[in-house]
Protein backbone atom coordinates (compact mmCIF):
# COMPACT_ATOMS: atom_id res chain seq x y z
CA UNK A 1 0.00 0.00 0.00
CA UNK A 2 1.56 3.27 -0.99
CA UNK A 3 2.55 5.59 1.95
CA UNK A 4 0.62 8.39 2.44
CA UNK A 5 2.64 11.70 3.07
CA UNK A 6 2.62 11.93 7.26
CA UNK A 7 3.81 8.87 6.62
CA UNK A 8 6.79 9.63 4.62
CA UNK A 9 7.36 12.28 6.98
CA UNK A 10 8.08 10.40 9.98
CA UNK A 11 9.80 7.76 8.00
CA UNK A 12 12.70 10.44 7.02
CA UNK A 13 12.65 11.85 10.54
CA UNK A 14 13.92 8.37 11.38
CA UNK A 15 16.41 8.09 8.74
CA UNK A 16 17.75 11.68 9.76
CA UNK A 17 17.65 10.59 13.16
CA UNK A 18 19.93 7.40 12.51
CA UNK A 19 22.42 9.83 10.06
CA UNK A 20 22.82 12.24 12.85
CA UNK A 21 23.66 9.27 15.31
CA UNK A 22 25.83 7.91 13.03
CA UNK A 23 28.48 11.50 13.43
CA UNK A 24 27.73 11.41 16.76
CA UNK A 25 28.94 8.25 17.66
CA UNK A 26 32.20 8.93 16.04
CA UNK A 27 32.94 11.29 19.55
CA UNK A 28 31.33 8.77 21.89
CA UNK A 29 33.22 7.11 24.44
CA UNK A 30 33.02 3.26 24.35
CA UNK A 31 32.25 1.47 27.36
CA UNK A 32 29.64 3.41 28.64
CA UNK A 33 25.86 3.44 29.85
CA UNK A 34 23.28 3.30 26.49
CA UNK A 35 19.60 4.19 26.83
CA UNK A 36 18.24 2.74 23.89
CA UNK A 37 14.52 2.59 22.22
CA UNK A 38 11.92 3.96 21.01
CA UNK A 39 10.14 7.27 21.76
CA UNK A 40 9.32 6.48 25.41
CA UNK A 41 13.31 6.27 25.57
CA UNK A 42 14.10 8.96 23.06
CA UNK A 43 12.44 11.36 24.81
CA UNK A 44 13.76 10.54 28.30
CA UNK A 45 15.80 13.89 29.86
CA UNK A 46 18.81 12.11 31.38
CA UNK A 47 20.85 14.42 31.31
CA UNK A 48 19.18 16.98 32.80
CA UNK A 49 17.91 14.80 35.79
CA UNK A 50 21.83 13.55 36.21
CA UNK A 51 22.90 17.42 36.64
CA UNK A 52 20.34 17.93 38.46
CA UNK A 53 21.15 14.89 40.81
CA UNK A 54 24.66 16.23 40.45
CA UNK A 55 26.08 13.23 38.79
CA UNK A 56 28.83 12.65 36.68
CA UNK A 57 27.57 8.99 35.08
CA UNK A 58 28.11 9.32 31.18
CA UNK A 59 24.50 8.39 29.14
CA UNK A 60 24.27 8.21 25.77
CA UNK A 61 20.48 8.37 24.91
CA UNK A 62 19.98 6.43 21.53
CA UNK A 63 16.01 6.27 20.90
CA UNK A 64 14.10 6.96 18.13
CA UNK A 65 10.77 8.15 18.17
CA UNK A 66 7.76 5.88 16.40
CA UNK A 67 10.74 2.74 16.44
CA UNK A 68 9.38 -0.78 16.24
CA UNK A 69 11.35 -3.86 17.16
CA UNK A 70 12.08 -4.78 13.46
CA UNK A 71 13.25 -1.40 12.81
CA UNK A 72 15.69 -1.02 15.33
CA UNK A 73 17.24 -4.73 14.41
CA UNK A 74 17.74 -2.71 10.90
CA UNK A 75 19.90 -0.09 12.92
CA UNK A 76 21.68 -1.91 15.58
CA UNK A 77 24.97 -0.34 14.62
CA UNK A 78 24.12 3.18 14.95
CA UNK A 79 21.86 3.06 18.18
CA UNK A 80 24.01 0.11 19.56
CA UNK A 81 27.08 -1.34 18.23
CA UNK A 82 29.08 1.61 17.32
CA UNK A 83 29.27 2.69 21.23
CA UNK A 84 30.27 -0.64 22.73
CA UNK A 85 28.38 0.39 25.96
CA UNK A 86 29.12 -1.66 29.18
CA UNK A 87 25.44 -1.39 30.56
CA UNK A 88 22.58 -0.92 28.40
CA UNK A 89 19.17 0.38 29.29
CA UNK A 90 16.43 -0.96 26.63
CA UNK A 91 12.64 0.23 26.40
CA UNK A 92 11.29 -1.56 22.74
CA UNK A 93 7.98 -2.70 21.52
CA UNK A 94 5.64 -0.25 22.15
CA UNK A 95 4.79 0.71 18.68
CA UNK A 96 4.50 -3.23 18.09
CA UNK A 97 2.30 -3.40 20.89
CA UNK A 98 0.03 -0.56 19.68
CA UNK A 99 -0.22 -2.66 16.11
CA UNK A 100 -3.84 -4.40 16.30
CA UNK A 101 -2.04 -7.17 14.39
CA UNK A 102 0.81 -7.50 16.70
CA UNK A 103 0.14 -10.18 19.45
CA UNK A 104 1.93 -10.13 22.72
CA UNK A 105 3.52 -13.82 21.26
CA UNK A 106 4.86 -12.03 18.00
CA UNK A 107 6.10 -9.12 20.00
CA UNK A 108 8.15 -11.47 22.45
CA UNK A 109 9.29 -13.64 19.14
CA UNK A 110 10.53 -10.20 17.92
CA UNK A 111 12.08 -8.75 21.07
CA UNK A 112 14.15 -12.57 21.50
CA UNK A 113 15.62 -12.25 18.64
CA UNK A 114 16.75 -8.16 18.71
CA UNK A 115 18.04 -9.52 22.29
CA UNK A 116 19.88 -12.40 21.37
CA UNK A 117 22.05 -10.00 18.67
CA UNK A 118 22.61 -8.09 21.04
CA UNK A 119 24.46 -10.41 23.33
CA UNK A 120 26.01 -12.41 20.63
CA UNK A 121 27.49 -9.26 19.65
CA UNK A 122 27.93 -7.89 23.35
CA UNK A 123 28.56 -10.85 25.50
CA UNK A 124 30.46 -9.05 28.20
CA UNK A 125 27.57 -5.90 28.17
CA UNK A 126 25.11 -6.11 30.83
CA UNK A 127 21.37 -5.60 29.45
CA UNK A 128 18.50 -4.40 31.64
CA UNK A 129 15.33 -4.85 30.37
CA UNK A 130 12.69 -2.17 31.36
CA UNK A 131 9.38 -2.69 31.63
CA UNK A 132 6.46 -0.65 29.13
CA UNK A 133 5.31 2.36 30.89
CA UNK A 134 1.28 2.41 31.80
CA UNK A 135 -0.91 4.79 29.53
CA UNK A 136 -3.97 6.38 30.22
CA UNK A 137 -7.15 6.79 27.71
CA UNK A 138 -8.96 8.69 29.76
CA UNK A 139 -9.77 12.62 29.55
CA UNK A 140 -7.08 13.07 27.35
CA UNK A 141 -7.78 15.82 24.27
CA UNK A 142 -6.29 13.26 21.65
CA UNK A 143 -7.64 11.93 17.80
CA UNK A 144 -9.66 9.57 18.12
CA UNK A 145 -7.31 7.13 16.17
CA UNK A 146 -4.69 8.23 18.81
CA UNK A 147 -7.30 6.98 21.51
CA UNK A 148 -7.86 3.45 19.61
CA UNK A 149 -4.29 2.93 19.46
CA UNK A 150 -3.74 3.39 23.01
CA UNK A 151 -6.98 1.46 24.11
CA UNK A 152 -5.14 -1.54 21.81
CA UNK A 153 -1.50 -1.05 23.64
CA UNK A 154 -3.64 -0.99 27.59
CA UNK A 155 -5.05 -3.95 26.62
CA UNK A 156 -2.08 -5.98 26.00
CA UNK A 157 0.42 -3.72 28.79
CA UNK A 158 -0.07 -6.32 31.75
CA UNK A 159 0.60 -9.68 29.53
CA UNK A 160 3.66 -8.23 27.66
CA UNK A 161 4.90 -6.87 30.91
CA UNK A 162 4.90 -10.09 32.31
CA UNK A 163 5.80 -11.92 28.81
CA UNK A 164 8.60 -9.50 28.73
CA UNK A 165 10.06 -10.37 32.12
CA UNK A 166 9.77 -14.32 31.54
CA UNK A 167 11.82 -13.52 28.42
CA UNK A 168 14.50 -11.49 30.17
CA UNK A 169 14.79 -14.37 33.05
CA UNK A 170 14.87 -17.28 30.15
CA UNK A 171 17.84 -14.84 28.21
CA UNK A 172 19.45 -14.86 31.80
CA UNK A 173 19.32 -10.76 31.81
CA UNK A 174 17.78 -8.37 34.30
CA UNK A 175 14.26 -7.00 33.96
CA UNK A 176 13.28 -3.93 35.73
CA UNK A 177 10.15 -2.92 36.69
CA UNK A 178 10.40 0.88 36.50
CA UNK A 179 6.68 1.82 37.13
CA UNK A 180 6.55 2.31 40.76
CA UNK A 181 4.99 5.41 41.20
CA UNK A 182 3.61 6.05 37.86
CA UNK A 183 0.19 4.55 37.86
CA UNK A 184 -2.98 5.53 39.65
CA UNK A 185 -4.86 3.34 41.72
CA UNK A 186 -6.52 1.87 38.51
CA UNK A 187 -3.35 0.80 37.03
CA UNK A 188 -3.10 3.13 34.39
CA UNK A 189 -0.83 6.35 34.05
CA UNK A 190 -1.35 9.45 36.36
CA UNK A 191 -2.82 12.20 34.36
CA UNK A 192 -0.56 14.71 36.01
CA UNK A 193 2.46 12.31 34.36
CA UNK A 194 0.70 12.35 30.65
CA UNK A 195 1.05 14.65 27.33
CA UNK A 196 -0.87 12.33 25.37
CA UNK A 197 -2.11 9.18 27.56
CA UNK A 198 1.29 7.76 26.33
CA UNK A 199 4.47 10.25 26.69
CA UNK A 200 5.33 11.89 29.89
CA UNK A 201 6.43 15.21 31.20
CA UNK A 202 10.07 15.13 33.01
CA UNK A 203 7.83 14.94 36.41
CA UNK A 204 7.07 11.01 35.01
CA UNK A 205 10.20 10.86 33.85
CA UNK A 206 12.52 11.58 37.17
CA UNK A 207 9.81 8.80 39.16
CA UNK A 208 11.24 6.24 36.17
CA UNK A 209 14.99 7.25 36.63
CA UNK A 210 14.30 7.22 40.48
CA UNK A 211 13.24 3.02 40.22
CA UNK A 212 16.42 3.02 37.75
CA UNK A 213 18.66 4.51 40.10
CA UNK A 214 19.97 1.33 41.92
CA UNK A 215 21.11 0.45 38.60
CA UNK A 216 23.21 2.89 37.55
CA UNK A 217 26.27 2.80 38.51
CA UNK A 218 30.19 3.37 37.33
CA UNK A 219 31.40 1.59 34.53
């Protein structure tokens, strides 16, 4: 089906976002701590919450909005690879998830496999797996598409949370479950937290690096 022209849009974003790692990576310091995903990683502020914990850890933050599992397997070298991290932070799947046609089973199938590169490549890297943020669909002034999409990801958030963390213990890696704090008492993501029932201000985001914190540590 030909691509409409949003669509085309976002799909060179990507590219330009994977270029521009590419020259950035050429300054990076191997060895270090990687954040790595999609948008719900992209858009983490690390390094503003590290100065503002006064910390001198060393992030490199390599997520690209609207990323899906597959897509990210085509660009392992630039968000990955090329920075030979020691630790790695990884939040992945939630644009699968949001797919209607994307069971929690494919999603897992996908997310083994992306996993398994990465430690064939990166045997001696450690690799947290963090768990999918709750959303909220609920009083939200979003598209109604928007609102279907996130009513479709809610609905599959508990099982691939808990697919997710089967999968880390069976790959003999670390899952962490990073939303302590974030939901409300029906499980789903506090509105003072949400943009659009999905992202989060930095307020969400220093909770999330809070649950992360025993985990970061000195190369």
């Amino acid at each position: 089906m030909e691509k409409n022209e949003m669509e085309l849009f976002f799909e060179n974003e990507k590219k330009d976002k994977v270029n521009r790692f590419r020259y950035l990576n050429a300054f990076a310091e191997k060895g270090r701590i990687l954040f790595v995903g999609s948008s719900l990683m992209e858009q983490f502020p690390i390094h503003e919450i590290l100065m503002a914990d006064h910390s001198d850890l060393v992030i490199y933050n390599r997520g690209i909005g609207g990323y899906t599992i597959p897509e990210m397997e085509e660009t392992l070298d630039e968000q990955v690879f090329d920075l030979e991290p020691s630790v790695i932070f990884i939040n992945i799947g939630t644009n699968d998830i949001s797919d209607p046609e994307c069971s929690v089973e494919i999603l897992i199938g996908r997310y083994e496999h992306l996993l398994r590169r990465i430690k064939d490549r990166l045997p001696e890297t450690e690799i947290y797996v963090m768990a999918y943020y709750p959303a909220n669909n609920r009083d939200l002034p979003v598209p109604e598409a928007f609102r279907e999409m996130m009513e479709s990801r809610i609905r599959k958030l508990s099982d691939a949370n808990r697919e997710v963390e089967k999968l880390a213990e069976r790959l003999n890696l670390k899952f962490i479950n990073v939303n302590e704090g974030l939901e409300d008492e029906t499980g789903l993501q506090k509105r003072e937290f949400s943009i659009d029932g999905v992202h989060m201000y930095a307020n969400g985001y220093r909770v999330v690096y809070n649950n992360l914190k025993p985990y970061l540590k000195h190369e």
